[in-house]
Protein backbone atom coordinates (compact mmCIF):
# COMPACT_ATOMS: atom_id res chain seq x y z
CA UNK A 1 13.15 3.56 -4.12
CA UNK A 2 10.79 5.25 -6.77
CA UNK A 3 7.00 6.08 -5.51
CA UNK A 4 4.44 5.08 -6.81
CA UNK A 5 3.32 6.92 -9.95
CA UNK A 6 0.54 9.28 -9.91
CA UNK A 7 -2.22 9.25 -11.85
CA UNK A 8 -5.04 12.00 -12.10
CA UNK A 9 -8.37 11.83 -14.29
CA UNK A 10 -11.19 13.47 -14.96
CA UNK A 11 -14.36 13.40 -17.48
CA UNK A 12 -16.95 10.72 -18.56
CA UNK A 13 -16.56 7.52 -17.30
CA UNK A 14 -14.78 6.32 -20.42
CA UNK A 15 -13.01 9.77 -21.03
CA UNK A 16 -11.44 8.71 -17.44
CA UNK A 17 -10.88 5.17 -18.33
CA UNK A 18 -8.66 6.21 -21.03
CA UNK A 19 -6.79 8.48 -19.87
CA UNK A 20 -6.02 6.15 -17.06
CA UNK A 21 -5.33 3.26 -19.22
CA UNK A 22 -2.81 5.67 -21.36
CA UNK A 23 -1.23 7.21 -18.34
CA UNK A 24 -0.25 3.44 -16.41
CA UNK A 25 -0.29 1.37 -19.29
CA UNK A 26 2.44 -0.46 -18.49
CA UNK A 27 1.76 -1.19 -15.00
CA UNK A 28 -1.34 -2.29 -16.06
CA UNK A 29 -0.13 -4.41 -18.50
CA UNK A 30 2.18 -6.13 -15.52
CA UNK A 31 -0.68 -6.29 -13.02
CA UNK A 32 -3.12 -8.45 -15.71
CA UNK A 33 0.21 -10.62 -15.96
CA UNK A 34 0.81 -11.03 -12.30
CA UNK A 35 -2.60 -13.20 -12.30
CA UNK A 36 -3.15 -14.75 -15.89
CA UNK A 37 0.43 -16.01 -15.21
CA UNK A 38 -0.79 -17.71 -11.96
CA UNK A 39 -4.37 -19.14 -13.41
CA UNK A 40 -1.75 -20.47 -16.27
CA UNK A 41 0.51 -22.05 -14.12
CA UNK A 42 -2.94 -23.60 -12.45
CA UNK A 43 -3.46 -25.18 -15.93
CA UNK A 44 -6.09 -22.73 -16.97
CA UNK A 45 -6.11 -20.90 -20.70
CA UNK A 46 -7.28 -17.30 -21.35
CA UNK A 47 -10.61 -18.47 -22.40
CA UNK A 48 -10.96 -20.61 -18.91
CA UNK A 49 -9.90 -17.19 -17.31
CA UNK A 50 -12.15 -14.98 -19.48
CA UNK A 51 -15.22 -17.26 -18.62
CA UNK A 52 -14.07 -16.78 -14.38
CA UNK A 53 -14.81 -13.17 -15.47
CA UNK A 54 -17.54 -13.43 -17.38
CA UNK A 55 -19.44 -14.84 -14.36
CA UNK A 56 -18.75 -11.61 -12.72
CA UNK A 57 -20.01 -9.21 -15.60
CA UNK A 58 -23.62 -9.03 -14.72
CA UNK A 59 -23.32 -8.45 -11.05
CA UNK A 60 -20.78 -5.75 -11.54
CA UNK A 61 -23.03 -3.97 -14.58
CA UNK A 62 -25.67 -4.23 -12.09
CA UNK A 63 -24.05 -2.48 -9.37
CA UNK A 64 -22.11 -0.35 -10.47
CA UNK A 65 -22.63 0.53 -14.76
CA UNK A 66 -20.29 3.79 -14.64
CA UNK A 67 -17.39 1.90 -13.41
CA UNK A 68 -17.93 -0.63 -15.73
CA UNK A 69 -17.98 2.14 -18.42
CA UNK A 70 -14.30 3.20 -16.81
CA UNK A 71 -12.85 -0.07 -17.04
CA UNK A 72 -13.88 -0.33 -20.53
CA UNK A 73 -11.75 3.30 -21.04
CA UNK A 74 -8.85 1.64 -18.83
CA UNK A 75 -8.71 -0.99 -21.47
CA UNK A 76 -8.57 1.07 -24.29
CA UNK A 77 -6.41 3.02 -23.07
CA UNK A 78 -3.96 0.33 -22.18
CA UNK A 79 -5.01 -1.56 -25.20
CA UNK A 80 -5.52 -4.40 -23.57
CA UNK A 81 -8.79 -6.48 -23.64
CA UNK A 82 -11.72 -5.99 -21.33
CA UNK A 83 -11.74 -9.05 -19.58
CA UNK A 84 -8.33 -8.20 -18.75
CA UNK A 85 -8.62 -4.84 -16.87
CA UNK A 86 -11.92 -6.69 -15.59
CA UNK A 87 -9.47 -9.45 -14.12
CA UNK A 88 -7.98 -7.25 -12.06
CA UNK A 89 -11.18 -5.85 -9.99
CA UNK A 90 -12.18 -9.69 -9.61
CA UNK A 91 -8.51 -11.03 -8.87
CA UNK A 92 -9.45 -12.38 -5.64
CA UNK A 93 -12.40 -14.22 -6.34
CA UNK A 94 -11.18 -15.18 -9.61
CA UNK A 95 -7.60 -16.32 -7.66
CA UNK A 96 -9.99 -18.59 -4.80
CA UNK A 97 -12.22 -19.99 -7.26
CA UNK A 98 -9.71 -21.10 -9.41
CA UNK A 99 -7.53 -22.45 -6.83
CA UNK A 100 -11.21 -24.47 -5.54
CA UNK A 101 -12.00 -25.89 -8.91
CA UNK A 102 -8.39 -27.51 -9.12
CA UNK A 103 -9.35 -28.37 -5.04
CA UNK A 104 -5.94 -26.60 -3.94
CA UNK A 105 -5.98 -24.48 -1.12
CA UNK A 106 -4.58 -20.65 -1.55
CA UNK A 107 -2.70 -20.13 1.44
CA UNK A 108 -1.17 -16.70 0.07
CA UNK A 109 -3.89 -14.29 0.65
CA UNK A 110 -3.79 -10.76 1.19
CA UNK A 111 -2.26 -9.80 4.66
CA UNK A 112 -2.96 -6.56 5.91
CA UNK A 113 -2.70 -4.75 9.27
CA UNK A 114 -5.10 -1.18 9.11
CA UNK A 115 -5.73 0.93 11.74
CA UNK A 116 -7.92 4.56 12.75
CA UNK A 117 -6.82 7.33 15.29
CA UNK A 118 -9.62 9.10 15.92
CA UNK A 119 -9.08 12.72 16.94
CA UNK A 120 -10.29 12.14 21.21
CA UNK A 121 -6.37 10.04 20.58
CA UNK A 122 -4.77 12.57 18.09
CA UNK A 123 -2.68 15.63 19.16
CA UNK A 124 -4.01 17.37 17.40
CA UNK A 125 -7.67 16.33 17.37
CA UNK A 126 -7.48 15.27 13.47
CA UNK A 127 -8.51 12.02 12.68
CA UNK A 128 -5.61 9.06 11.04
CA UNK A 129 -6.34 6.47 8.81
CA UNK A 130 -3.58 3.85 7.93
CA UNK A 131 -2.77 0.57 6.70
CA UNK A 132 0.13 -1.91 5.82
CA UNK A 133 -1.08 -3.60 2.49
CA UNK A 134 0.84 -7.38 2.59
CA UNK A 135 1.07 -9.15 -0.37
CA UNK A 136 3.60 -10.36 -3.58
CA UNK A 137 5.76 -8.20 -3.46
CA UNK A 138 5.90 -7.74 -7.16
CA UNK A 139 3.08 -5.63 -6.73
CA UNK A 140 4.97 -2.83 -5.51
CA UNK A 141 5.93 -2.69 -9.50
CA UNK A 142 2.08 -2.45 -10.42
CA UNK A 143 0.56 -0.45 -7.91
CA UNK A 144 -0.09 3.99 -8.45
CA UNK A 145 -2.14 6.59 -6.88
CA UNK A 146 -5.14 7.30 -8.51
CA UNK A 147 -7.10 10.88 -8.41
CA UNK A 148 -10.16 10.63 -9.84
CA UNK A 149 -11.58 14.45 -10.30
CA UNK A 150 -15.41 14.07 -10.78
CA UNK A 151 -18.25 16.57 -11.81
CA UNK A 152 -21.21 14.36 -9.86
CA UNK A 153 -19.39 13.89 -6.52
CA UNK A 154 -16.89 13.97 -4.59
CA UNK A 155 -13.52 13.37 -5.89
CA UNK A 156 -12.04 10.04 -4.86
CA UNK A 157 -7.91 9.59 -3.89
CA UNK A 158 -6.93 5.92 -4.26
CA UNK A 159 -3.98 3.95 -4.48
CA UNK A 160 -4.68 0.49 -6.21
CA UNK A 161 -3.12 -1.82 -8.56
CA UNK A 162 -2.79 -0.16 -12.16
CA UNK A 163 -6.17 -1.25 -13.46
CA UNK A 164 -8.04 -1.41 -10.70
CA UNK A 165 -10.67 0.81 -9.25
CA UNK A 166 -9.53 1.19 -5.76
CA UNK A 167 -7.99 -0.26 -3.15
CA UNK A 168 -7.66 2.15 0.07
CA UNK A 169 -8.07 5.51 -0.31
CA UNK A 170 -10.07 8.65 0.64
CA UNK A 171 -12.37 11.11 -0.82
CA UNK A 172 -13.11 14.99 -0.81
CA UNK A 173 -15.64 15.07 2.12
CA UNK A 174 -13.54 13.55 4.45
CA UNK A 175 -14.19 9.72 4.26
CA UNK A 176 -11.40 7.25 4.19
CA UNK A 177 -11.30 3.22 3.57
CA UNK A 178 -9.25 0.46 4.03
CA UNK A 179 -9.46 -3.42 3.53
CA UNK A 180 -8.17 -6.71 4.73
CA UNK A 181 -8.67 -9.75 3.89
CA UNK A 182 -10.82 -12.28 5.70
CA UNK A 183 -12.28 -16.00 5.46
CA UNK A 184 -15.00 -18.06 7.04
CA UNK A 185 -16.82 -21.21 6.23
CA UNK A 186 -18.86 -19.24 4.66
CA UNK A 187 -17.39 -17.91 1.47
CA UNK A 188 -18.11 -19.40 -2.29
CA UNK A 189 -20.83 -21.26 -1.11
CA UNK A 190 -23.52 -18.61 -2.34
CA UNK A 191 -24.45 -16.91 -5.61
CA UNK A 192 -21.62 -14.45 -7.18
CA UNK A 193 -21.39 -11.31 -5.46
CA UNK A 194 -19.74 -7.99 -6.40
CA UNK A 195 -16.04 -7.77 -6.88
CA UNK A 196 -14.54 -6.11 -3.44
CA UNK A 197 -12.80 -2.64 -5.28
CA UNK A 198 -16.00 -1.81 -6.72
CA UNK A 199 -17.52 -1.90 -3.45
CA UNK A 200 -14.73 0.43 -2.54
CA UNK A 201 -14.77 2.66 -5.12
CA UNK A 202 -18.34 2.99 -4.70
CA UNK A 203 -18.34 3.39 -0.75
CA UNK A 204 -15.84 6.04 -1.89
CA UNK A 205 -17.91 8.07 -4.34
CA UNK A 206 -20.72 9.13 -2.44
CA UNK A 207 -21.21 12.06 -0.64
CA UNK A 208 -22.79 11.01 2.44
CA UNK A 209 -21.35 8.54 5.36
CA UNK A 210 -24.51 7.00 5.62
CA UNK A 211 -24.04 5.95 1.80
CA UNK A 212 -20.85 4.62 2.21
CA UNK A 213 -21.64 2.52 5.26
CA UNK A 214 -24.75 1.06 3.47
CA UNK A 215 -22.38 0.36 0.28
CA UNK A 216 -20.36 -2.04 2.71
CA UNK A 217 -22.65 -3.56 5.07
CA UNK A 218 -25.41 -4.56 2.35
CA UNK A 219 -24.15 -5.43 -0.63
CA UNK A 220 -23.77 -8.86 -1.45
CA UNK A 221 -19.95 -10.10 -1.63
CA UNK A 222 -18.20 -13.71 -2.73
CA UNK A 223 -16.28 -14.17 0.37
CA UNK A 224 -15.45 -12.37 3.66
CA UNK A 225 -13.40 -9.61 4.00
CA UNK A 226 -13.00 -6.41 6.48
CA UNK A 227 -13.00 -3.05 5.70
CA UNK A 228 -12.66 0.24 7.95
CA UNK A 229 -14.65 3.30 7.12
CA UNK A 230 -14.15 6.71 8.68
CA UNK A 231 -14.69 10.08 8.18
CA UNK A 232 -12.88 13.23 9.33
CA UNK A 233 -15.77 14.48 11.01
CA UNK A 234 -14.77 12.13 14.06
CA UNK A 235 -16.41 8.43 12.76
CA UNK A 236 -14.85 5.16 12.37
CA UNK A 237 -16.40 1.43 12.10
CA UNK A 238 -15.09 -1.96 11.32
CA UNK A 239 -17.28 -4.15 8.81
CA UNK A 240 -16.18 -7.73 9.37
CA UNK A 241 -17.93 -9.16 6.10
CA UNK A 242 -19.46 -12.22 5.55
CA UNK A 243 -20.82 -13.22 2.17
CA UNK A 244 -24.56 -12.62 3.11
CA UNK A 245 -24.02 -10.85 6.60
CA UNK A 246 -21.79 -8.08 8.07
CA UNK A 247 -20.82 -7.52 12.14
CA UNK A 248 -19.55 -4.20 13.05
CA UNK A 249 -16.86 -3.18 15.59
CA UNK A 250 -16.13 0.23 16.74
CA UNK A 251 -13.20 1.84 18.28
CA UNK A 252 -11.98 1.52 21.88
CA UNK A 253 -10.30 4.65 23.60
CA UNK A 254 -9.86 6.14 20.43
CA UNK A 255 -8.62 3.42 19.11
CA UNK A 256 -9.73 0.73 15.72
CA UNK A 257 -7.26 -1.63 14.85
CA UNK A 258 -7.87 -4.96 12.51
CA UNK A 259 -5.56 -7.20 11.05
CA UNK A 260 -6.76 -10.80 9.46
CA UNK A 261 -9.18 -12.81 12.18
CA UNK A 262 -12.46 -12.28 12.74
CA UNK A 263 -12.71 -9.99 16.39
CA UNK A 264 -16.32 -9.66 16.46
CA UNK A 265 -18.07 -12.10 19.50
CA UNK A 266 -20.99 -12.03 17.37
CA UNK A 267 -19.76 -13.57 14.02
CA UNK A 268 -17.52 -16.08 15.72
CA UNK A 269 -20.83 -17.53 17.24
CA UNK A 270 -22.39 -17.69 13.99
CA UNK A 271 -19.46 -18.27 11.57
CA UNK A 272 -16.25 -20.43 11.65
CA UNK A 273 -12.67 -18.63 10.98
CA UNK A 274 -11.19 -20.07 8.43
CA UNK A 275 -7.83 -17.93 7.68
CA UNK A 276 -5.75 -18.43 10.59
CA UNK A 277 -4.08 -21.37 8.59
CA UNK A 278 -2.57 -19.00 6.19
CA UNK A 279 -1.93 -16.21 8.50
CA UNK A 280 -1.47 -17.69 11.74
CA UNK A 281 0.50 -13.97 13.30
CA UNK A 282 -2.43 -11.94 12.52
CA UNK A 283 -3.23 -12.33 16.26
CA UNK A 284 -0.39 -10.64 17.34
CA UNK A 285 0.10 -7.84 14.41
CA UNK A 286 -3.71 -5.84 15.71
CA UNK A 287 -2.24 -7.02 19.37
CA UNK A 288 1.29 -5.04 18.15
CA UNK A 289 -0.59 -2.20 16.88
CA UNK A 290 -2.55 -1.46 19.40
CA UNK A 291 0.05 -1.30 22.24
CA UNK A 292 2.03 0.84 20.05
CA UNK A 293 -0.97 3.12 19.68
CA UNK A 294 -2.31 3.01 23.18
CA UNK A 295 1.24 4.16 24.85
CA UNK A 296 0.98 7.52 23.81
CA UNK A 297 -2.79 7.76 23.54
CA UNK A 298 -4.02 11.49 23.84
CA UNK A 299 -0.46 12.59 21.74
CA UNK A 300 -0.67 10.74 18.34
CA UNK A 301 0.35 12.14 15.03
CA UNK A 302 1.13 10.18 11.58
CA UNK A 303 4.77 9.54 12.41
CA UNK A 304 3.42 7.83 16.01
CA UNK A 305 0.76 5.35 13.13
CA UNK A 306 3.90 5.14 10.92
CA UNK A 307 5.95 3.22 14.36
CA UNK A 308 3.51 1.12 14.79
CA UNK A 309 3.31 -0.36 10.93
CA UNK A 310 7.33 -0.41 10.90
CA UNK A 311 7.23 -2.82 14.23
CA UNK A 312 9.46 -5.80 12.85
CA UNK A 313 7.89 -8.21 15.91
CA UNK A 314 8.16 -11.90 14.59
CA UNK A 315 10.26 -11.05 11.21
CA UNK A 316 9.33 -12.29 8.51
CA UNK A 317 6.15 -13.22 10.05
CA UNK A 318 5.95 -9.08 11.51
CA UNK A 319 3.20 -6.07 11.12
CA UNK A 320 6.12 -5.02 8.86
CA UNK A 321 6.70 -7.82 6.56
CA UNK A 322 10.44 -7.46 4.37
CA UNK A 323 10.11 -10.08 1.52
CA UNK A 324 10.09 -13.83 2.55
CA UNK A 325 9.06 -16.91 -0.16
CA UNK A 326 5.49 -17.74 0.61
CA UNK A 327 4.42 -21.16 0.22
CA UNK A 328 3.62 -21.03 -3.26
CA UNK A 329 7.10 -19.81 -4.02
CA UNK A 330 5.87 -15.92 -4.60
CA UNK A 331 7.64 -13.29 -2.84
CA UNK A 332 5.52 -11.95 0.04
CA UNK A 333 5.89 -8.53 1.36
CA UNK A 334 4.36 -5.73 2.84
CA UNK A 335 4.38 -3.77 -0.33
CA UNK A 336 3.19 -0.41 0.34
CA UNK A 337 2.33 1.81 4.06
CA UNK A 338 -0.63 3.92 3.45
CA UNK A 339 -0.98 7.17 6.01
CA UNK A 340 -4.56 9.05 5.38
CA UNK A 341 -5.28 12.64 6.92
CA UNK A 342 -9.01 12.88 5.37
CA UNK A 343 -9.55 15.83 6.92
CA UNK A 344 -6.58 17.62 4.82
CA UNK A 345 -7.14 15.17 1.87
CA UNK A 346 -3.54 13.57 1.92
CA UNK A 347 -2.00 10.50 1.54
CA UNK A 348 1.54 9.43 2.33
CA UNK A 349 2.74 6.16 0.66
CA UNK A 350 6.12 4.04 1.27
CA UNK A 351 6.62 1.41 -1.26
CA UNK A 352 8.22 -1.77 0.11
CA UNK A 353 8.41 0.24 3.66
CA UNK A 354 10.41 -2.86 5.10
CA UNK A 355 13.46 -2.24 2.87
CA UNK A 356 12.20 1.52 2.45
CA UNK A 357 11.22 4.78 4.98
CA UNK A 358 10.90 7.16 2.15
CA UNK A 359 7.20 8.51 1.86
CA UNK A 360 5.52 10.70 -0.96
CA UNK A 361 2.41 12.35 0.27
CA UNK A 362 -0.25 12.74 -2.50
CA UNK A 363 -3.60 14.98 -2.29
CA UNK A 364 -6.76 15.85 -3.14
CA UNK A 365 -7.79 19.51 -3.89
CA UNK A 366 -9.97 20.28 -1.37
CA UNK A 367 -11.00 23.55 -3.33
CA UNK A 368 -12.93 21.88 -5.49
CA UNK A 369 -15.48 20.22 -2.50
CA UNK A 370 -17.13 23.10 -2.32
CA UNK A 371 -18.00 23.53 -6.15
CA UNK A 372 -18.72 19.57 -6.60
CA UNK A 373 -21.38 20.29 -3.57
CA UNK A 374 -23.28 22.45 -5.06
């Protein structure tokens, strides 16, 4: 099966944008397709779609200018529109609100099983990052690894869909993210918040933990979601997000693991879970995990995180998902295993790992920390 392509920038803003947009843009070109051609099929024209992201614009200029500056490059370079590359870092509040306007429910989200070994489990004392990334599994024809080499931070190692700013990833100081998806009772009920891979990309560009914690946890956000931060130097936390409020979880015996239903006792008091309807077997895919994990606690390496995301428990319904018709007639699959080492600066990616076990490891150059630090 091919890997994923790789894709390495560097420069201004736009200077990156464009040479992004150039290098993947045909993938990009598929992954603005995979969603206008859904919002079409929901009866909606590219002006209705253009004015879902227009509501968006402000809050992301706000947050975040310089990526907004990057997706105007990606477009260029793609020559696509804005509002298209800008489609695909809102797709999944553009996808919900859509599907609530028409007052259909999206029962297709994003799956996702992600986990952290932190070094007291390790053999060797290094620190793991990992995730299964479930969704259509056309996707696994849009997605690439994306190197960003910057000059006013740290440099950033995602993989994402072509157009998008990141998904999981790592960066050059040791800090690695993951995300899954998440819903409460809570979510489009409050003003428009910032577009989730912005939030990562920027939780990803700074140079202190601290930063990148406070990126998560406080900024505002559309809907719920979960995301796992960690850094090499031996940290890892679980933000279960709601809209206006976050609840974190920490690891136990060395161990994080989250799949798709809210874990923390103090959010389910406060909040109601409102996913399980769409992904009933998330309760037994962190359950899965973890018992994988916990066996040979003490001993884990990468191949022992790899097991665990290949367990097939409840096929198609498994950690490991191969491709099964969702209910909306898409093709649902786990579409790519990420393994992070943010202490070395690598990432090994399987495409489609249910029908594939074929990994190509992708890295940062961790010569260059030293120089963007000073």
């Amino acid at each position: 099966m091919t890997p994923f392509p790789f894709v390495d920038i560097s420069g201004t803003p736009r200077e990156r944008g464009r040479q992004y947009g150039a290098a993947a843009a045909d993938r990009t070109r598929k992954s603005v397709e995979v969603y206008a051609r859904q919002l079409r099929d929901l009866g909606y024209d590219w002006a209705q779609i253009r004015g879902f992201v227009a509501d968006f614009l402000p809050k992301m200029d706000d947050f975040a200018p310089e990526l907004i500056e990057e997706m105007r490059g990606i477009a260029e370079g793609a020559e696509l529109e804005f509002e298209a590359v800008a489609l695909i870092n809102c797709r999944t509040e553009v996808m919900q609100l859509a599907h609530r306007r028409k007052g259909i429910v999206e029962d297709d989200p994003d799956g996702c099983t992600g986990a952290v070994i932190m070094g007291s489990a390790s053999a060797d004392g290094q620190l793991i990052h990992g995730q299964n990334w479930d969704w259509r599994a056309e996707c696994a024809e849009t997605a690439i690894v994306l190197r960003v080499r910057r000059e006013d931070g740290p440099d950033v190692l995602t993989f994402t869909e072509a157009g998008g700013l990141a998904r999981n990833g790592l960066n050059s100081v040791g800090t690695a993210i993951t995300a899954n998806y998440l819903e409460s009772d809570r979510d489009y009920k409050l003003d428009v918040g910032v577009p989730l891979p912005l939030i990562r990309r920027k939780a990803l560009e700074q140079e202190h933990f601290a930063i990148s914690m406070r990126t998560i946890a406080v900024t505002p956000k559309s809907a719920s979601n979960n995301m796992i931060l960690s850094n090499a130097g031996g940290f890892a936390i679980d933000f279960e997000c709601a809209p206006d409020e976050t609840f974190p979880l920490y690891p136990e015996d060395g161990l994080l693991v989250h799949a798709n239903h809210w874990r923390s006792p103090v959010a389910l008091t406060k909040l109601r879970e409102a996913g399980i309807p769409s992904s009933p077997e998330s309760y037994y895919r962190d359950w899965r995990v973890q018992q994988h994990l916990q066996a040979k606690r003490g001993q884990l390496i990468a191949e022992d995180m790899k097991a665990a995301f290949f367990d097939d428990f409840g096929a198609p319904y498994a950690v490991c998902r191969p491709p099964r018709p969702s209910s909306r007639n898409n093709l649902s699959a786990t579409v790519a295993m990420v393994i992070m080492r943010p202490a070395e600066g690598t990432m090994e990616v399987a495409p489609l790992p249910a029908l594939n076990r074929t990994f190509t490891t992708y890295s940062l150059d961790l010569s260059r920390r030293t120089k963007n630090a000073a």
